[in-house]
C-alpha atoms as a PDB file:
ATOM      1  CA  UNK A   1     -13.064 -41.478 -55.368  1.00  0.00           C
ATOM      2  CA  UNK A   2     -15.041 -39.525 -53.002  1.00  0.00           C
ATOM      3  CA  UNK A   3     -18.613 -40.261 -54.115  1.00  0.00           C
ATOM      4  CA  UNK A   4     -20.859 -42.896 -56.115  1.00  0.00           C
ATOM      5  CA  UNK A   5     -20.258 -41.804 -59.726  1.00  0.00           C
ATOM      6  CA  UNK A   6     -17.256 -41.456 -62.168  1.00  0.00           C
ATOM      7  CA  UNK A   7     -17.823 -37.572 -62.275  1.00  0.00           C
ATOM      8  CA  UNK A   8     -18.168 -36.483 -58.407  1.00  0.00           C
ATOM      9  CA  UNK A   9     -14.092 -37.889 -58.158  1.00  0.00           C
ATOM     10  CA  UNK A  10     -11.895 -36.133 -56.577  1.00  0.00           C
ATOM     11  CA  UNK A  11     -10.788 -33.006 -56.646  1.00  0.00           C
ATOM     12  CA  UNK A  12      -9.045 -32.110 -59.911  1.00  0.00           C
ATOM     13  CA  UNK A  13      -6.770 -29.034 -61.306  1.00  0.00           C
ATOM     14  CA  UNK A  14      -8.827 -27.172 -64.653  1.00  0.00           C
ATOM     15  CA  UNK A  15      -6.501 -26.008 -67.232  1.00  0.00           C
ATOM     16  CA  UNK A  16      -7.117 -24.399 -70.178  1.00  0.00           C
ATOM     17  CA  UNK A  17      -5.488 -24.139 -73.294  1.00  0.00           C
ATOM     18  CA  UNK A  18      -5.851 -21.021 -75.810  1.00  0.00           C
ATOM     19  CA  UNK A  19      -5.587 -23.226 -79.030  1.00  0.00           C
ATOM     20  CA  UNK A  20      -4.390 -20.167 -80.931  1.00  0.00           C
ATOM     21  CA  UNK A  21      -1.405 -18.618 -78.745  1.00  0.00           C
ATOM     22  CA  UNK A  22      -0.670 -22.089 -76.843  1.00  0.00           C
ATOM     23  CA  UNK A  23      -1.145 -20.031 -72.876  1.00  0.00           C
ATOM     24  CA  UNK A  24      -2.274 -22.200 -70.539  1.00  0.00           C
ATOM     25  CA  UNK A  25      -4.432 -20.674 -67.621  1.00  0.00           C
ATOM     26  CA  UNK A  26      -4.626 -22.815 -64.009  1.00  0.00           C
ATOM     27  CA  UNK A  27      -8.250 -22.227 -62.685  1.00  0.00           C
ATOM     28  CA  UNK A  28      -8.731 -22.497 -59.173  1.00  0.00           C
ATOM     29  CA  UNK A  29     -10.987 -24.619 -57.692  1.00  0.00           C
ATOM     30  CA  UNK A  30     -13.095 -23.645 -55.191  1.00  0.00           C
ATOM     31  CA  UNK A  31     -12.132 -25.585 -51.825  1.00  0.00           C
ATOM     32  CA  UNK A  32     -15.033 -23.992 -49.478  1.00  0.00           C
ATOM     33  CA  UNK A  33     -16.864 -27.171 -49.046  1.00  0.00           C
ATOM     34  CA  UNK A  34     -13.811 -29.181 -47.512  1.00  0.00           C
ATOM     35  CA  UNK A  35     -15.193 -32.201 -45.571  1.00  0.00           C
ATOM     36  CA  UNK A  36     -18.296 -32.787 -47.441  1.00  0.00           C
ATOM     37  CA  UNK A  37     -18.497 -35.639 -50.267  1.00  0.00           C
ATOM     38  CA  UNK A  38     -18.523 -34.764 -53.794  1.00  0.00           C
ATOM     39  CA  UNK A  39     -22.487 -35.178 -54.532  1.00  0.00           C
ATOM     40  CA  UNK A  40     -23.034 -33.084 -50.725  1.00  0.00           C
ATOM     41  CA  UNK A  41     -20.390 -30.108 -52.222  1.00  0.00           C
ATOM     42  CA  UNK A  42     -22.452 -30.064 -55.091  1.00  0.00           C
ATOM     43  CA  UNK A  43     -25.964 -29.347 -53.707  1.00  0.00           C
ATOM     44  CA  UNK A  44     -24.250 -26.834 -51.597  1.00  0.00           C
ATOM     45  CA  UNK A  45     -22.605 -25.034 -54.602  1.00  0.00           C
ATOM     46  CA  UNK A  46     -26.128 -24.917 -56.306  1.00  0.00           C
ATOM     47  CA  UNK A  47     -28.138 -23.479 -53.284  1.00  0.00           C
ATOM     48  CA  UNK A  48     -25.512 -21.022 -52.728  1.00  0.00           C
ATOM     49  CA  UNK A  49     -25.379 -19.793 -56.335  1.00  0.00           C
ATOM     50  CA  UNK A  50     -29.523 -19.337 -56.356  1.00  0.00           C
ATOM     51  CA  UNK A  51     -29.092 -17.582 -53.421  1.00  0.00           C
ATOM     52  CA  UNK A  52     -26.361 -15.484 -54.916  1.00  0.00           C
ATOM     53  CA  UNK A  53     -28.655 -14.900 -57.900  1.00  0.00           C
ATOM     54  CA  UNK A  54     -25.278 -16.810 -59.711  1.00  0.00           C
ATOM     55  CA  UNK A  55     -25.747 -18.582 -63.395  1.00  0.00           C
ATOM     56  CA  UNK A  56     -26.597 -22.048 -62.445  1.00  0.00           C
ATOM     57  CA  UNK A  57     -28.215 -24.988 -65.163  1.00  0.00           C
ATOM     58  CA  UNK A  58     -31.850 -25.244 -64.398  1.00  0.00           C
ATOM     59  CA  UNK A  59     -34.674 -27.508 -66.424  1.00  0.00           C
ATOM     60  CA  UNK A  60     -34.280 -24.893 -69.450  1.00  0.00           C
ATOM     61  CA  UNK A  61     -30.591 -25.618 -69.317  1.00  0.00           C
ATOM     62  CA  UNK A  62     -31.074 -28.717 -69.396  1.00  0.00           C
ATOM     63  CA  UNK A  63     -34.055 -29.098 -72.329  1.00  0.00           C
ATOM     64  CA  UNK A  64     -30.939 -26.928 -74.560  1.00  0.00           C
ATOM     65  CA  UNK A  65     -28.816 -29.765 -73.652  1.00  0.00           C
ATOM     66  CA  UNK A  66     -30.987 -32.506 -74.183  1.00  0.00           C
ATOM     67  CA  UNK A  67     -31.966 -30.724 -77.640  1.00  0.00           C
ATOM     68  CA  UNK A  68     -27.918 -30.174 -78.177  1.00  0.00           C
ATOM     69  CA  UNK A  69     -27.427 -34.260 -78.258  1.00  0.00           C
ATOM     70  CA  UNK A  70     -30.285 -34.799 -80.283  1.00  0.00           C
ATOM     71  CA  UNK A  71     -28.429 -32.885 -83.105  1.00  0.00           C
ATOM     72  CA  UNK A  72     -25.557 -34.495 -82.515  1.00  0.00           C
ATOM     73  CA  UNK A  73     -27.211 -37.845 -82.772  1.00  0.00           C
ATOM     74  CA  UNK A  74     -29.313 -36.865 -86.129  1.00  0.00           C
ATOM     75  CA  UNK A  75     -26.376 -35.649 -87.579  1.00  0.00           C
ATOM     76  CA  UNK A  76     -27.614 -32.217 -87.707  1.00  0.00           C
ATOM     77  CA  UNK A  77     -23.723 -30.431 -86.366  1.00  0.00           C
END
C-alpha cells in the first residue's frame, strides 16, 4: 500500500456494472501523477481540478454528506 490509510492503496481498475443490461464499462484511471504517493496524487488532483474550474467536493459537499449519514443513521432512507 502506497500511503498511510486503507483508501489511498494502490492503484486499482473501476468497473462498472449496468444492473439492467449486465455491460460492464473499464474506466481508466488517470496515471499522470506517477511517482508521487497516494495522499501527494491526491492534493495534486484537487489543485488541478480548481484550477481547471473541474467539479471537486468542497465544505458544502461535504455538510450534504455529513447530512446524508445522519439519515441513514436515524433511519430516515
Amino acid at each position: 500500500m502506497d500511503g498511510g490509510s486503507p483508501h489511498f492503496g494502490s492503484k486499482a481498475t473501476i468497473s462498472i456494472c449496468d444492473g439492467d443490461t449486465g455491460e460492464v464499462e473499464e474506466i481508466a484511471v488517470d496515471q499522470s501523477y506517477e511517482g508521487l504517493n497516494m495522499p501527494s496524487a491526491n492534493i495534486g488532483a484537487l489543485y488541478d481540478a480548481y484550477a481547471e474550474g473541474k467539479g471537486y467536493a468542497d465544505w458544502e459537499v461535504a455538510l450534504q454528506r455529513h447530512e446524508l449519514i445522519e439519515e441513514f443513521y436515524a433511519g430516515g432512507m
